[in-house]
N, C-alpha and C. Protein backbone atom coordinates (compact mmCIF):
# COMPACT_ATOMS: atom_id res chain seq x y z
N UNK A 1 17.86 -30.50 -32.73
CA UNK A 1 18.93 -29.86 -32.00
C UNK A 1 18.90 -28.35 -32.24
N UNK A 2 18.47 -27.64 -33.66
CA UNK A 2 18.70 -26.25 -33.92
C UNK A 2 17.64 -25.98 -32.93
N UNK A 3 16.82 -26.75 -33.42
CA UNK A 3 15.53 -26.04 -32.25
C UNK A 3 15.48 -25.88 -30.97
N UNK A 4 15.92 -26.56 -30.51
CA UNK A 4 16.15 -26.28 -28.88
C UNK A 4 17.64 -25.04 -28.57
N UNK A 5 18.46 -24.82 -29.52
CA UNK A 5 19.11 -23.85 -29.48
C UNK A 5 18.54 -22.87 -29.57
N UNK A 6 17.66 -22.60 -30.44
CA UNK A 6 16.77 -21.89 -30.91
C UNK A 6 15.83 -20.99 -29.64
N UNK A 7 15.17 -22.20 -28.94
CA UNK A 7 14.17 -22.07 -28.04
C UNK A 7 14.32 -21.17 -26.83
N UNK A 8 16.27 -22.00 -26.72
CA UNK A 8 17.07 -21.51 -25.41
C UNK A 8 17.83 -20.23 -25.89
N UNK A 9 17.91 -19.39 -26.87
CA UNK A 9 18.47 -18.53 -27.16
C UNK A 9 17.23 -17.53 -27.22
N UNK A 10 16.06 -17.79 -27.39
CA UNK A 10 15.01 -16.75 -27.44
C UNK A 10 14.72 -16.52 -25.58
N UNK A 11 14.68 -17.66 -24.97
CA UNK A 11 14.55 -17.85 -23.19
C UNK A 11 15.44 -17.05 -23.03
N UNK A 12 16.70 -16.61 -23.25
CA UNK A 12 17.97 -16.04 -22.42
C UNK A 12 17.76 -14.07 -22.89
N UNK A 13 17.14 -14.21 -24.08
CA UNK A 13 16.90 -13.21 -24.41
C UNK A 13 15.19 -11.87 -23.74
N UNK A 14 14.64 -13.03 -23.25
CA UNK A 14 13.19 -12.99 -23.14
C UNK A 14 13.86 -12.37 -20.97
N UNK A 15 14.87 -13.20 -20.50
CA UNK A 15 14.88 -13.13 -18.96
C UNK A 15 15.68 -11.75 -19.26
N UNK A 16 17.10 -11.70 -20.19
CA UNK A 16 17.41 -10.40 -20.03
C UNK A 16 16.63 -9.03 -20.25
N UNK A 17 15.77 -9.08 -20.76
CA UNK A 17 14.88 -8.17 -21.27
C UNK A 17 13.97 -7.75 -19.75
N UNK A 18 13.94 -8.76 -18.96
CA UNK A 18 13.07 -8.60 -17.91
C UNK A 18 13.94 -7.86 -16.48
N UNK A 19 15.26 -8.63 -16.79
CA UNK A 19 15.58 -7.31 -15.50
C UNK A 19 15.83 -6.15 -15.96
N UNK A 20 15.95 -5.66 -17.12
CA UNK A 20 16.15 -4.21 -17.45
C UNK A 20 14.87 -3.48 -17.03
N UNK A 21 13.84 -4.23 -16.65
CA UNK A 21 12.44 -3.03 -16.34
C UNK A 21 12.85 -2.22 -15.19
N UNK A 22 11.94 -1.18 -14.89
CA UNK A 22 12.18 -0.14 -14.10
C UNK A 22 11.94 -0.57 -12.69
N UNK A 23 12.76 -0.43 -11.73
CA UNK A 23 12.43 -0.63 -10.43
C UNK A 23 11.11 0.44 -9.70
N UNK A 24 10.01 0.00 -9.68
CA UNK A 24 8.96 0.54 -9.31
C UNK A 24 8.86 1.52 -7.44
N UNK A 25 9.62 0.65 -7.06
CA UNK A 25 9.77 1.00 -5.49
C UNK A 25 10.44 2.44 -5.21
N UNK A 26 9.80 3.72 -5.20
CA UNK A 26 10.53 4.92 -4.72
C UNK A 26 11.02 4.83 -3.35
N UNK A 27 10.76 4.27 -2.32
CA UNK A 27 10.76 4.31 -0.75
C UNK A 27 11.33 3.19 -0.41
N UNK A 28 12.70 3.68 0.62
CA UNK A 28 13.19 2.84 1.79
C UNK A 28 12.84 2.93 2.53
N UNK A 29 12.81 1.81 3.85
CA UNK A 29 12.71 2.37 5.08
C UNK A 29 14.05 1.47 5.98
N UNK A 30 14.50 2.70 6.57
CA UNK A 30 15.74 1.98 7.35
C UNK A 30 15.59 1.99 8.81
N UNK A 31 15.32 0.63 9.38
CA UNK A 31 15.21 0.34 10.67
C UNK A 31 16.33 0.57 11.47
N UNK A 32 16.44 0.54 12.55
CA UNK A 32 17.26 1.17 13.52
C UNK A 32 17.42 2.60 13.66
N UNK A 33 18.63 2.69 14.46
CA UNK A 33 19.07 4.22 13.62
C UNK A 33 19.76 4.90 12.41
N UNK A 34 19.84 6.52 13.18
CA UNK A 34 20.29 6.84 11.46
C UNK A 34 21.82 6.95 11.40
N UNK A 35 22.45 6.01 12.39
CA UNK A 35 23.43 5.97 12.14
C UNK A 35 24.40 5.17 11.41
N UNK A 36 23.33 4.25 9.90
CA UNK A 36 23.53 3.24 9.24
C UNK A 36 23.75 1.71 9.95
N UNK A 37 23.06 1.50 11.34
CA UNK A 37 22.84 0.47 11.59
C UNK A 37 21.37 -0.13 10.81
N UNK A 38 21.29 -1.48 11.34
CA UNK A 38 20.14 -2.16 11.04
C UNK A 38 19.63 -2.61 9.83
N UNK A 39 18.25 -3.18 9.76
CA UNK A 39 18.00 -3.25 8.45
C UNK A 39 17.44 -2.43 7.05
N UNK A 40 17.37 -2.28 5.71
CA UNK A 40 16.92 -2.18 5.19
C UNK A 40 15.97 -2.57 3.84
N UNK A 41 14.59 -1.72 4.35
CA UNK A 41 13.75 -2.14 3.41
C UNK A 41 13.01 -1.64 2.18
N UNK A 42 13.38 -1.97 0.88
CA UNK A 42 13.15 -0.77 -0.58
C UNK A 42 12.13 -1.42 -0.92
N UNK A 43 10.83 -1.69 -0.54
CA UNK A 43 9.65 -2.29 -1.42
C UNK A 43 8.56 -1.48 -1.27
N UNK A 44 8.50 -0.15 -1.34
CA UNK A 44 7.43 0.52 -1.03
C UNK A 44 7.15 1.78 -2.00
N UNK A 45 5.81 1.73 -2.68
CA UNK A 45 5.65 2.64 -3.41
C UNK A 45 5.34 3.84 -3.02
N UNK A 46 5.32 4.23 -1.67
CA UNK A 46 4.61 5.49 -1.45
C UNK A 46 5.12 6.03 -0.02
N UNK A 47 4.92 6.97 0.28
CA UNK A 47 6.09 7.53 1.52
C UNK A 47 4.67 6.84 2.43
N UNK A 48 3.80 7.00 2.55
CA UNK A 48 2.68 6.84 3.19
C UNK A 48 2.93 5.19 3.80
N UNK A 49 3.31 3.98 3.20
CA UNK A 49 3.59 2.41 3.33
C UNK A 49 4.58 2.63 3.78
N UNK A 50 5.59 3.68 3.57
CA UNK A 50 7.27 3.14 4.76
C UNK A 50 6.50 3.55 5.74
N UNK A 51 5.77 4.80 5.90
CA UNK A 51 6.04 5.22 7.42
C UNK A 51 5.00 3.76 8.00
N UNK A 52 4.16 3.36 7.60
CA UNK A 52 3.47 2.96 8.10
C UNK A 52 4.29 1.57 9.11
N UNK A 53 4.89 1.43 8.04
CA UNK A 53 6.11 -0.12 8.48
C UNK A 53 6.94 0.22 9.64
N UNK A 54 7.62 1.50 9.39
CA UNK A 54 8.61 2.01 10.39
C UNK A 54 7.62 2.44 11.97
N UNK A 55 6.26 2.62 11.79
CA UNK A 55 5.74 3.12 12.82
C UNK A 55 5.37 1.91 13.71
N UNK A 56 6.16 2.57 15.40
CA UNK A 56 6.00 2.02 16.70
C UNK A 56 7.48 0.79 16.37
N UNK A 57 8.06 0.61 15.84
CA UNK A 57 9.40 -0.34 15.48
C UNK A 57 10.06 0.57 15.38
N UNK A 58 10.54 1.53 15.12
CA UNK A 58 11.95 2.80 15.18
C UNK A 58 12.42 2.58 13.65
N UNK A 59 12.88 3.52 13.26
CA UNK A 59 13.17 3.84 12.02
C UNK A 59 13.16 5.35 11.48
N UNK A 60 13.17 5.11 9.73
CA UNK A 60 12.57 6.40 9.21
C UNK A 60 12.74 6.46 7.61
N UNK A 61 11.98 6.78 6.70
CA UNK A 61 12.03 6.43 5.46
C UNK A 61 12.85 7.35 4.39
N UNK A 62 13.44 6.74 3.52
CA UNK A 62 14.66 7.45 2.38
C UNK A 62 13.52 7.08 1.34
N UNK A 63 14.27 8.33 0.43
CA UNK A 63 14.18 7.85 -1.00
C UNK A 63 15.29 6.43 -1.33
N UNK A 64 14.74 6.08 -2.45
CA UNK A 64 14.96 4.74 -2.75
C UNK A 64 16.23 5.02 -3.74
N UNK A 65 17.99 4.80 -3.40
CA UNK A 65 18.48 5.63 -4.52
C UNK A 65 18.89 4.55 -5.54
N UNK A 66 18.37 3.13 -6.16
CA UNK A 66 18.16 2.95 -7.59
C UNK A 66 16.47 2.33 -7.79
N UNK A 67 15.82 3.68 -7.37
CA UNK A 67 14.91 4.02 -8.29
C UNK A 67 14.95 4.74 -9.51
N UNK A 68 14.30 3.96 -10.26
CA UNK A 68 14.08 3.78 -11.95
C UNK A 68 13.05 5.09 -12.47
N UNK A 69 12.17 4.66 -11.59
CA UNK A 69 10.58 5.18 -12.22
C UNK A 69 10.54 6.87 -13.08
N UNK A 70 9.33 6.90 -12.96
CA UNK A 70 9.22 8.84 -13.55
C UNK A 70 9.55 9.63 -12.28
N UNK A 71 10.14 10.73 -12.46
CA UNK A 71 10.59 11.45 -11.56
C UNK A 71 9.58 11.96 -10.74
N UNK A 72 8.62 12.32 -11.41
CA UNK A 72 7.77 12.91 -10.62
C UNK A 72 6.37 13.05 -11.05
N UNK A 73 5.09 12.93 -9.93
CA UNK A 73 4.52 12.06 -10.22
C UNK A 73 3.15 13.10 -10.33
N UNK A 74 2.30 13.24 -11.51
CA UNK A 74 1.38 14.24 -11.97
C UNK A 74 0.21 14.17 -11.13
N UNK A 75 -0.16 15.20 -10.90
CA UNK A 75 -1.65 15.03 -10.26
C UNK A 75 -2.60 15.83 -11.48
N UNK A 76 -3.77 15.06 -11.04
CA UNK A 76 -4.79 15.28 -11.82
C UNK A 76 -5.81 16.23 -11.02
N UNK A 77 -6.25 17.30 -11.54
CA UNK A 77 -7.25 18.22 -11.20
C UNK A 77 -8.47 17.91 -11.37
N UNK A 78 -9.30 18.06 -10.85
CA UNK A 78 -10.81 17.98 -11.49
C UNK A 78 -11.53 19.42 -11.89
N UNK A 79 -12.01 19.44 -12.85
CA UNK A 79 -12.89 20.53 -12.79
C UNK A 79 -14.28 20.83 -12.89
């Protein structure tokens, strides 16, 4: 019996731990117009994948506002 308390108290601890990760998705895209009709969609990492979704269907892409991630995102130089 301890043990399965045990088991199920490490499980409850193990799922909370998992929604605290960072929401990866910077980009909405909100179908319809911009007059807060229609749908919306936050699964996109890159402005480049909303537009692509929103293009020839009407729309236009937001920042994502509970995105988590790093603010801003480094580029690498070559030399």
């Amino acid at each position: 019996m301890r043990l399965a308390i045990a088991i199920l108290a490490v499980s409850i601890l193990g799922l909370a731990s998992a929604a605290a990760q960072a929401d990866p998705y910077r980009w909405c895209a909100q179908y319809g117009g911009r007059g807060g009709g229609g749908a919306t969609n936050c699964y996109f990492m890159t402005e480049g994948q909303c537009r692509a979704a929103v293009s020839g269907v009407g729309g236009f892409c937001r920042p994502n506002p509970f995105y988590t991630g790093p603010r801003s995102t480094k580029r690498r130089t070559r030399r």
